[in-house]
N, C-alpha and C. Protein backbone atom coordinates (compact mmCIF):
# COMPACT_ATOMS: atom_id res chain seq x y z
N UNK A 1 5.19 2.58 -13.81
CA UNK A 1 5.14 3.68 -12.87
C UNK A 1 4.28 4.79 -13.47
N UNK A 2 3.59 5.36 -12.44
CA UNK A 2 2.53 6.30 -13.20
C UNK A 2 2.95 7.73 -13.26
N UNK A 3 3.04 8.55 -13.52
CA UNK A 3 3.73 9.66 -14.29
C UNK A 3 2.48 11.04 -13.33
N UNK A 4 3.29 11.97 -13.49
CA UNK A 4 2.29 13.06 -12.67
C UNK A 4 0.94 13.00 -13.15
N UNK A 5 0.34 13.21 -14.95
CA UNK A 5 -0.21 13.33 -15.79
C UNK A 5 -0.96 12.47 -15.47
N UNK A 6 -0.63 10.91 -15.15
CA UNK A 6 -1.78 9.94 -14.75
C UNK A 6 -2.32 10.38 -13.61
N UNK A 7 -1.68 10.89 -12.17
CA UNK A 7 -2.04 10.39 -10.98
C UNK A 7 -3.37 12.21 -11.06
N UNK A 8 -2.73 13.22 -11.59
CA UNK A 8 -3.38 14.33 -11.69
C UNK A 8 -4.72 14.04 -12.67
N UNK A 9 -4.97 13.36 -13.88
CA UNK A 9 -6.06 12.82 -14.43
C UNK A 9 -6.90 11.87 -13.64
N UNK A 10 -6.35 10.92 -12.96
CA UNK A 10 -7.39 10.25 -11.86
C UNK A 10 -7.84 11.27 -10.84
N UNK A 11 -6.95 11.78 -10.37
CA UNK A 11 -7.90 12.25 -9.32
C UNK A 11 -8.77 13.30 -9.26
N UNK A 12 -8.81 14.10 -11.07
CA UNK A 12 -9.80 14.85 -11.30
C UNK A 12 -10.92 13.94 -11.95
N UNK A 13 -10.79 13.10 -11.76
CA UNK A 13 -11.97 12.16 -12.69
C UNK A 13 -11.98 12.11 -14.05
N UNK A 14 -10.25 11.99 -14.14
CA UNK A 14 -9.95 12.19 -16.01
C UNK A 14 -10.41 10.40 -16.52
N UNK A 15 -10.04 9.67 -15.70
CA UNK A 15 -10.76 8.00 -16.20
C UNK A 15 -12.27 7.72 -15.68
N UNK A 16 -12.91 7.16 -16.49
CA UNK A 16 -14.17 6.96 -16.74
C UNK A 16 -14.37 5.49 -15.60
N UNK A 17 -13.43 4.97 -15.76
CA UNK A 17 -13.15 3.65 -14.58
C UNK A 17 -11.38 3.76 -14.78
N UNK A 18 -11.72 3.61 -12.79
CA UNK A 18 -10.04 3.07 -12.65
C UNK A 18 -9.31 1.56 -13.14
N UNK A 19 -8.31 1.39 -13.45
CA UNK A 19 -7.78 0.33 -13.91
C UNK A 19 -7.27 0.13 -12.44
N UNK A 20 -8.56 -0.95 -12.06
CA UNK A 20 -8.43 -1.49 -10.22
C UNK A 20 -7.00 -2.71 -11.07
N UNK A 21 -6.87 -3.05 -11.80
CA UNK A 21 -5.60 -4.25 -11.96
C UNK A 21 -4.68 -4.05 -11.88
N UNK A 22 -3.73 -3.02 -12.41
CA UNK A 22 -2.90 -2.59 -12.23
C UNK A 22 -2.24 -1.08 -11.70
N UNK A 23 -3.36 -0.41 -11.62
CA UNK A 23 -3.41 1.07 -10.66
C UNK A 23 -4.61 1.07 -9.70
N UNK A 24 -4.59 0.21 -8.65
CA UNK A 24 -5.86 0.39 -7.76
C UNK A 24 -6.31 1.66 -7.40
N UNK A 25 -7.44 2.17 -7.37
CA UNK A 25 -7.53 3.56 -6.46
C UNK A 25 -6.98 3.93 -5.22
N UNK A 26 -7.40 2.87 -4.51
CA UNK A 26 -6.65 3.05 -2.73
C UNK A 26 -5.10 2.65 -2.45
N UNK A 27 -4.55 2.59 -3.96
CA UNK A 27 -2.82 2.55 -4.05
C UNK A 27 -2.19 4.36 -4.62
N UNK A 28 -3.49 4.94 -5.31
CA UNK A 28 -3.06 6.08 -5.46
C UNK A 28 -2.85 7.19 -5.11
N UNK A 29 -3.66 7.27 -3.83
CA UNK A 29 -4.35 8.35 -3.87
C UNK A 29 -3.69 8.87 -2.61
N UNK A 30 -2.17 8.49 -1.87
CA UNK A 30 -1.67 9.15 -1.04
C UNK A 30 -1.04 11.03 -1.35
N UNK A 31 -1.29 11.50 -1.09
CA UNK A 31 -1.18 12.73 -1.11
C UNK A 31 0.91 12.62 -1.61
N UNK A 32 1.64 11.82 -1.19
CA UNK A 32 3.23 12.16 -1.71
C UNK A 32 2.78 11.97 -3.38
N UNK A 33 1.88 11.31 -3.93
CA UNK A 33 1.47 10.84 -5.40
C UNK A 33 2.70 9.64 -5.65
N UNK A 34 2.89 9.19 -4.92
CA UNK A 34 3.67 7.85 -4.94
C UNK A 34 2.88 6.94 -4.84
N UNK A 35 3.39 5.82 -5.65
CA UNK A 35 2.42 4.61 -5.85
C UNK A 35 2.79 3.23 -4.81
N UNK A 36 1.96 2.84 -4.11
CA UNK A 36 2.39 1.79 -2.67
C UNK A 36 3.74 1.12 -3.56
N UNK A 37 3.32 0.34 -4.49
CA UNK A 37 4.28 -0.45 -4.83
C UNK A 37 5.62 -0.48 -5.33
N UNK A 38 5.83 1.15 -5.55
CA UNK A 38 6.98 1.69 -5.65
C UNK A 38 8.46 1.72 -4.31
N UNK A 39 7.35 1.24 -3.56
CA UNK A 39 8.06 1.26 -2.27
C UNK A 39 8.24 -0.34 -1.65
N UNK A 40 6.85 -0.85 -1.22
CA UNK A 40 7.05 -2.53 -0.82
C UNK A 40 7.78 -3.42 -2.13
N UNK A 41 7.78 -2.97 -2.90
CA UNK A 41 8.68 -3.82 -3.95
C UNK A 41 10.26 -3.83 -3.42
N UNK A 42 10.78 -3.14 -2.53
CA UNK A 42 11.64 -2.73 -2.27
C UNK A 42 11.90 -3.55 -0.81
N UNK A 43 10.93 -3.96 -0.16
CA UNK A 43 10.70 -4.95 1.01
C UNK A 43 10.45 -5.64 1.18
N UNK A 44 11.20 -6.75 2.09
CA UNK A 44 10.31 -8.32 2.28
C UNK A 44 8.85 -8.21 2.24
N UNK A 45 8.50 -9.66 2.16
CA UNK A 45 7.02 -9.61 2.40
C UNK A 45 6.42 -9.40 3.64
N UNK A 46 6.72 -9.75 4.57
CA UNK A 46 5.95 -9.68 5.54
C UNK A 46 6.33 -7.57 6.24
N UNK A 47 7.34 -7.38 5.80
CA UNK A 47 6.96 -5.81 6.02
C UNK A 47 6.64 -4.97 4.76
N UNK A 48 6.59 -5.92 3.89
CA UNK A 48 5.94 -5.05 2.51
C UNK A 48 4.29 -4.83 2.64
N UNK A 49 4.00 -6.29 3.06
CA UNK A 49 2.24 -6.45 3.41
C UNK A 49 1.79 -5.23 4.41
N UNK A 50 2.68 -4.92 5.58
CA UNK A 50 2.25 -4.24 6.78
C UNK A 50 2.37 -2.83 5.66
N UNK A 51 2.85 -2.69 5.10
CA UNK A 51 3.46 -0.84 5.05
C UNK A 51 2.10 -1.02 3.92
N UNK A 52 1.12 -2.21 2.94
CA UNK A 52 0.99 -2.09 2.00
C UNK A 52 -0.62 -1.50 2.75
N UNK A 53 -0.80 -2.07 3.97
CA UNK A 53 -2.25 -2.32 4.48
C UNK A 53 -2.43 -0.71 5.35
N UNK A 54 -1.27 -0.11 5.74
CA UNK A 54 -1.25 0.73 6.30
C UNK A 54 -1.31 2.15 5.02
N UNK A 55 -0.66 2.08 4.10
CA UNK A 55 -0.51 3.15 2.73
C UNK A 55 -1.94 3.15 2.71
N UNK A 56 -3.04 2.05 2.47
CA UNK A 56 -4.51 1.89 1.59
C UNK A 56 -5.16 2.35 3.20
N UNK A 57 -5.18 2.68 4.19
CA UNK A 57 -6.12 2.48 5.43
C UNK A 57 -6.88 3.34 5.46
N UNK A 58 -6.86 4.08 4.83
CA UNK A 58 -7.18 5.78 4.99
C UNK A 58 -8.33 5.92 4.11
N UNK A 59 -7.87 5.29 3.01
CA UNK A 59 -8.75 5.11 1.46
C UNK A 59 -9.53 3.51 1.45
N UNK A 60 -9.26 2.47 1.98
CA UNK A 60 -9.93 1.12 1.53
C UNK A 60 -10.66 0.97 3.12
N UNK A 61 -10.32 0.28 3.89
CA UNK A 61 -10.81 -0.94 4.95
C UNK A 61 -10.82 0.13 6.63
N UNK A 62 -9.96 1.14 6.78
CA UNK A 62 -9.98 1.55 7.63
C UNK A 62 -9.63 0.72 8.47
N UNK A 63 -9.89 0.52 10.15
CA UNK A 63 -9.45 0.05 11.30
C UNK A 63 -9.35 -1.65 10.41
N UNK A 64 -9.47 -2.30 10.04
CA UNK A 64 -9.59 -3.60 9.23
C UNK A 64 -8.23 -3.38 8.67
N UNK A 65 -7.87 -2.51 7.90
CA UNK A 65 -6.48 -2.84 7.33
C UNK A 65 -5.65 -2.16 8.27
N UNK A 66 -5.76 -1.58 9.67
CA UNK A 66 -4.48 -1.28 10.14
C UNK A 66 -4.73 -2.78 11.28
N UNK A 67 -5.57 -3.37 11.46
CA UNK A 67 -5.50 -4.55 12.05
C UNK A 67 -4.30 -5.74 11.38
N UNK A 68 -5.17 -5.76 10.01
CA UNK A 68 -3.94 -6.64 9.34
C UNK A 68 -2.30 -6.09 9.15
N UNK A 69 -2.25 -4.93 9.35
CA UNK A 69 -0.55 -4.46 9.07
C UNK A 69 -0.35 -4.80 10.69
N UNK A 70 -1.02 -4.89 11.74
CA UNK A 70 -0.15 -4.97 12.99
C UNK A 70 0.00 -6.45 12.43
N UNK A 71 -0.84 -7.74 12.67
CA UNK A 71 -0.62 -8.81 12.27
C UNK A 71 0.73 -9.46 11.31
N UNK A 72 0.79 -8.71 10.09
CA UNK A 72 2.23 -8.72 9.61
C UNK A 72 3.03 -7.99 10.18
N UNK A 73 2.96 -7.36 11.59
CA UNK A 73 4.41 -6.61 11.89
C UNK A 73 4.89 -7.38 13.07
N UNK A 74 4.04 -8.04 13.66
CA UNK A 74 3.72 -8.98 14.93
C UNK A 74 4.62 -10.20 14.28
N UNK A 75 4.29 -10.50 13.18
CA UNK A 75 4.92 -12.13 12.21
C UNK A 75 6.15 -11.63 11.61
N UNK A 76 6.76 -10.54 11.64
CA UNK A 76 8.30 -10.10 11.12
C UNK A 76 8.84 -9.75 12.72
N UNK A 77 8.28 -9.45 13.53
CA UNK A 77 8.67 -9.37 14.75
C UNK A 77 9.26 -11.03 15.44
N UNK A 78 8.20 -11.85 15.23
CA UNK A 78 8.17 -12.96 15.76
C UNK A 78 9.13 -13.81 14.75
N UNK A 79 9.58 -13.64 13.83
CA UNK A 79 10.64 -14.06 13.05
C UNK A 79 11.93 -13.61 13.16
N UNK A 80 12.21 -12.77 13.30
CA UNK A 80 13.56 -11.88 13.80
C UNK A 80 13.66 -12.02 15.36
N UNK A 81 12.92 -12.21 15.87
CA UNK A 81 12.84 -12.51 17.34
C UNK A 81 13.55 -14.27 17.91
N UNK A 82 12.86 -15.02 16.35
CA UNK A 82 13.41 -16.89 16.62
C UNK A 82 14.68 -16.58 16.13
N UNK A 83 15.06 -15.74 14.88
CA UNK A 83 16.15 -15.65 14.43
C UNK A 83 17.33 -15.48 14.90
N UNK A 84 16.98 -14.51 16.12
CA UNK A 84 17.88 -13.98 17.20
C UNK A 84 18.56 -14.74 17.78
N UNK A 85 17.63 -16.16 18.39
CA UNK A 85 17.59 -17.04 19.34
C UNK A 85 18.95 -18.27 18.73
């Protein structure tokens, strides 16, 4: 987990390169300074993927990643929906 000190050094351009492996840029950089995975770790997959594509949309893929979070919300929909049945 990244600590104030990290998320305040990245985003003044305290790293020379981001460590895309384990601190992506477009996982950091939500304004709460919470890290995506602090949260979908906490959720199935198929609504961990949607919340993960929707956190980065702003910062990575734009209309492309809120396409793919409907897609995983459509496939947790459509699973809870047979489940029902």
């Amino acid at each position: 987990m990244l600590n104030e000190k990290d998320i305040a050094d990245y985003k003044t351009d305290g790293y020379k390169q981001p460590d895309v492996v384990n601190h992506p840029p477009h996982y950091l950089q939500h304004p709460s300074g919470v890290e995506c995975i602090q949260i979908t770790e906490h959720m199935g997959f198929t609504l961990g993927n949607a919340m993960k594509y929707l956190w980065r949309a702003d910062y990575k893929n734009g209309v492309e990643d809120l396409k793919k979070a409907v897609w995983y919300i459509n496939r947790e929909i459509a699973k809870r929906e047979n489940n029902a049945n």
